[in-house]
Protein backbone atom coordinates (compact mmCIF):
# COMPACT_ATOMS: atom_id res chain seq x y z
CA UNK A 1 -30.09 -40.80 192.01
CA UNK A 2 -28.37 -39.11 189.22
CA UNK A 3 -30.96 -39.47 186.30
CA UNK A 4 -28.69 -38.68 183.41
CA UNK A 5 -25.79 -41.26 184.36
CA UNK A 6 -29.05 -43.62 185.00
CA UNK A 7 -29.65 -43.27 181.28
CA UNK A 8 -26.01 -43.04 180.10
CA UNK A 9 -25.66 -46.61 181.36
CA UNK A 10 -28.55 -48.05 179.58
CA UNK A 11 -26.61 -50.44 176.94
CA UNK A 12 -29.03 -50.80 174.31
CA UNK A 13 -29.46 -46.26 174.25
CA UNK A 14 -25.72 -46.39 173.74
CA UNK A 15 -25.79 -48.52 171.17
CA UNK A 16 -28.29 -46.48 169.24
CA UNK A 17 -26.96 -43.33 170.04
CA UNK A 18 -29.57 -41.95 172.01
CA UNK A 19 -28.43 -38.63 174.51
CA UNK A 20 -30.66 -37.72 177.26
CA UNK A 21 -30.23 -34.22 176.59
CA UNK A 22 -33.01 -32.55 179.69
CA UNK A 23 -34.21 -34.25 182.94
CA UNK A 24 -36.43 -33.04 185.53
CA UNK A 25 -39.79 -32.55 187.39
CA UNK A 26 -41.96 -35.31 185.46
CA UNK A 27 -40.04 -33.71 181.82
CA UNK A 28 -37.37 -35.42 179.00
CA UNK A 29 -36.07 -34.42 176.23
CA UNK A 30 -33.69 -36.88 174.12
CA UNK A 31 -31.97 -36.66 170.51
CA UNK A 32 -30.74 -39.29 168.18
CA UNK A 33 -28.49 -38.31 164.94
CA UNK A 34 -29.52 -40.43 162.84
CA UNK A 35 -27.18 -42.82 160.86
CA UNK A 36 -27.31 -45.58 158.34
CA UNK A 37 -27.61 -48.35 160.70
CA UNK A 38 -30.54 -47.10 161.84
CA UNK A 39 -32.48 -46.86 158.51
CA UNK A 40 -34.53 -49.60 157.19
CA UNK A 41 -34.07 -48.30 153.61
CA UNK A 42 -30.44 -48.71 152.11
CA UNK A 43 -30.81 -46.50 149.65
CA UNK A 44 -32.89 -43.71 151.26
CA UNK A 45 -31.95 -42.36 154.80
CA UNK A 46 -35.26 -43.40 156.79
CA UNK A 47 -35.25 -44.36 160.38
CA UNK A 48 -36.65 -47.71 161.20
CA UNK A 49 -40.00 -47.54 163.12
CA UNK A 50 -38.21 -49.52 166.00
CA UNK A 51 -35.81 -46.41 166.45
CA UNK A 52 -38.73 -44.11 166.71
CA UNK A 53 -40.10 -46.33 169.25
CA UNK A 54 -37.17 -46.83 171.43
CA UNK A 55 -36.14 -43.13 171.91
CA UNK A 56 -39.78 -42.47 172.80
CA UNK A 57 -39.97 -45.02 175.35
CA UNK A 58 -36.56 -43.97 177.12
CA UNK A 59 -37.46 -40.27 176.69
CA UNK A 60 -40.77 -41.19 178.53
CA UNK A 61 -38.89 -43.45 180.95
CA UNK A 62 -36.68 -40.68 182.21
CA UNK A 63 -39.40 -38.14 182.61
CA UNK A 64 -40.92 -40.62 185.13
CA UNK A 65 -37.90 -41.68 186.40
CA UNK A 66 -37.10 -37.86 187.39
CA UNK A 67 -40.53 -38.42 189.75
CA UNK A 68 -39.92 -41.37 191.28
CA UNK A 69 -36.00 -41.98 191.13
CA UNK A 70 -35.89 -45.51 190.36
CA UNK A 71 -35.98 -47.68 187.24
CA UNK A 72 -39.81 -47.91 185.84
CA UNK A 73 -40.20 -50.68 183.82
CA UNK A 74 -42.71 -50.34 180.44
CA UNK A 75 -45.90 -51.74 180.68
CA UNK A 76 -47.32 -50.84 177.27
CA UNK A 77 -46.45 -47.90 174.62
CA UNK A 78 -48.73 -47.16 171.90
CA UNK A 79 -47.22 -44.74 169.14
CA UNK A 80 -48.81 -43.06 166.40
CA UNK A 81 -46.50 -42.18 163.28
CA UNK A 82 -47.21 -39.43 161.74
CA UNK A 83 -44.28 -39.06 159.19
CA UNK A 84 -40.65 -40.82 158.33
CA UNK A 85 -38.11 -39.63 160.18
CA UNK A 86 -35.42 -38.92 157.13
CA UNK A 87 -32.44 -37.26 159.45
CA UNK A 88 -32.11 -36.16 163.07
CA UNK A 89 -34.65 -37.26 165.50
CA UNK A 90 -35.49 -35.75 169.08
CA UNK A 91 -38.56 -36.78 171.58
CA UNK A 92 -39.85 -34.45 174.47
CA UNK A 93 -41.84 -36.41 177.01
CA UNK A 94 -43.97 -35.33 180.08
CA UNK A 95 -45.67 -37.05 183.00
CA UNK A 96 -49.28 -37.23 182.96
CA UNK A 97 -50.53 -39.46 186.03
CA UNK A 98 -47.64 -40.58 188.42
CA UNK A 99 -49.30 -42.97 190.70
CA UNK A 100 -48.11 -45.45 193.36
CA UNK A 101 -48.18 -48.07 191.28
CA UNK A 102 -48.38 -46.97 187.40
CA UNK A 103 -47.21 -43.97 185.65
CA UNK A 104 -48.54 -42.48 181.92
CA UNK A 105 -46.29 -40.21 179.61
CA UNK A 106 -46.84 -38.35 176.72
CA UNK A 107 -44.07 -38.24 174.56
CA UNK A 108 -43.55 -36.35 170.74
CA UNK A 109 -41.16 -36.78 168.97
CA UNK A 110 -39.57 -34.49 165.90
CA UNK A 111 -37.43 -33.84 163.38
CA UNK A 112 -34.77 -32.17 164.15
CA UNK A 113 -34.30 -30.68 161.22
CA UNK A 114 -37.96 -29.04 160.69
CA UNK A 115 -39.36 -29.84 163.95
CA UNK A 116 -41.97 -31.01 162.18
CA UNK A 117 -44.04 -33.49 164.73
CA UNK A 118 -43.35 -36.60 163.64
CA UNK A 119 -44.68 -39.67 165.61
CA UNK A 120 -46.63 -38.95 169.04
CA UNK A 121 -46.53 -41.99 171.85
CA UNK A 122 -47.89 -42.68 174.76
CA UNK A 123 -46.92 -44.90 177.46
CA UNK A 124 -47.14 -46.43 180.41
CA UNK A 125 -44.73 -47.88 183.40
CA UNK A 126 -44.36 -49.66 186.26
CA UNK A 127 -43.64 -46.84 189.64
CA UNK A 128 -43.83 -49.41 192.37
C-alpha cells in the first residue's frame, strides 16, 4: 500500500491543505500553511480548533496506517490545546499500542514558526 498516495487522496485533507510530509514504522509527520479560510477570527489570523483537530487525527491515522496498511477508522480523539495556532501548523504522531483490533497514537502538534507545542492529542482507531 503506498501510504502517502493513501493520504493524498483523502478529499477533505486536500481541501484543507494538509501534506503528509513523513510516513513510516508506527511515525507521521504532517504540515498545514495556514490561510484565511481556516481562521475563525476575520480580523486576526487564528486557526479554528476544528483545523487543529483534523490534522492531528490524519497525522495519527497515517502513523497507524504505516503498521497495519489499511484504512483505520477513528474511534475517539481527545486533544488538549495548549495555545492558538496564529500561522503555520505541523503535527508529529507516533503509535503507542497497535493491537488486533484497536490502535492508540500520540500526536503534537506545533507551530511552525516557533515550534512552540501547541495542542497535544491523543487518539484512538479501529485496526481490524
Amino acid at each position: 500500500m503506498d501510504i502517502e498516495a493513501f493520504f493524498e487522496g483523502m478529499p477533505f485533507a486536500q481541501l484543507l491543505g494538509f501534506e503528509i510530509t513523513e510516513v513510516g514504522d508506527g511515525h507521521a509527520e504532517g504540515y498545514l500553511e495556514m490561510h484565511e479560510d481556516l481562521s475563525w477570527n476575520e480580523d486576526t489570523l487564528m486557526a479554528h480548533g476544528g483545523v487543529t483537530f483534523t490534522l492531528a487525527d490524519t497525522v495519527g491515522g497515517a502513523a497507524l496506517v504505516s503498521l497495519v496498511e489499511q484504512p483505520v477508522p477513528t474511534i475517539d480523539m481527545r486533544i488538549d490545546y495548549l495555545s492558538a495556532a496564529t500561522g503555520d501548523i505541523y503535527a508529529e504522531a507516533d503509535v503507542v499500542r497497535c493491537g488486533d483490533s484497536v490502535g492508540t497514537v500520540d500526536v503534537d502538534v506545533f507551530s511552525a514558526e516557533d515550534d512552540s507545542l501547541l495542542a497535544d492529542a491523543r487518539g484512538v482507531y479501529k485496526t481490524g
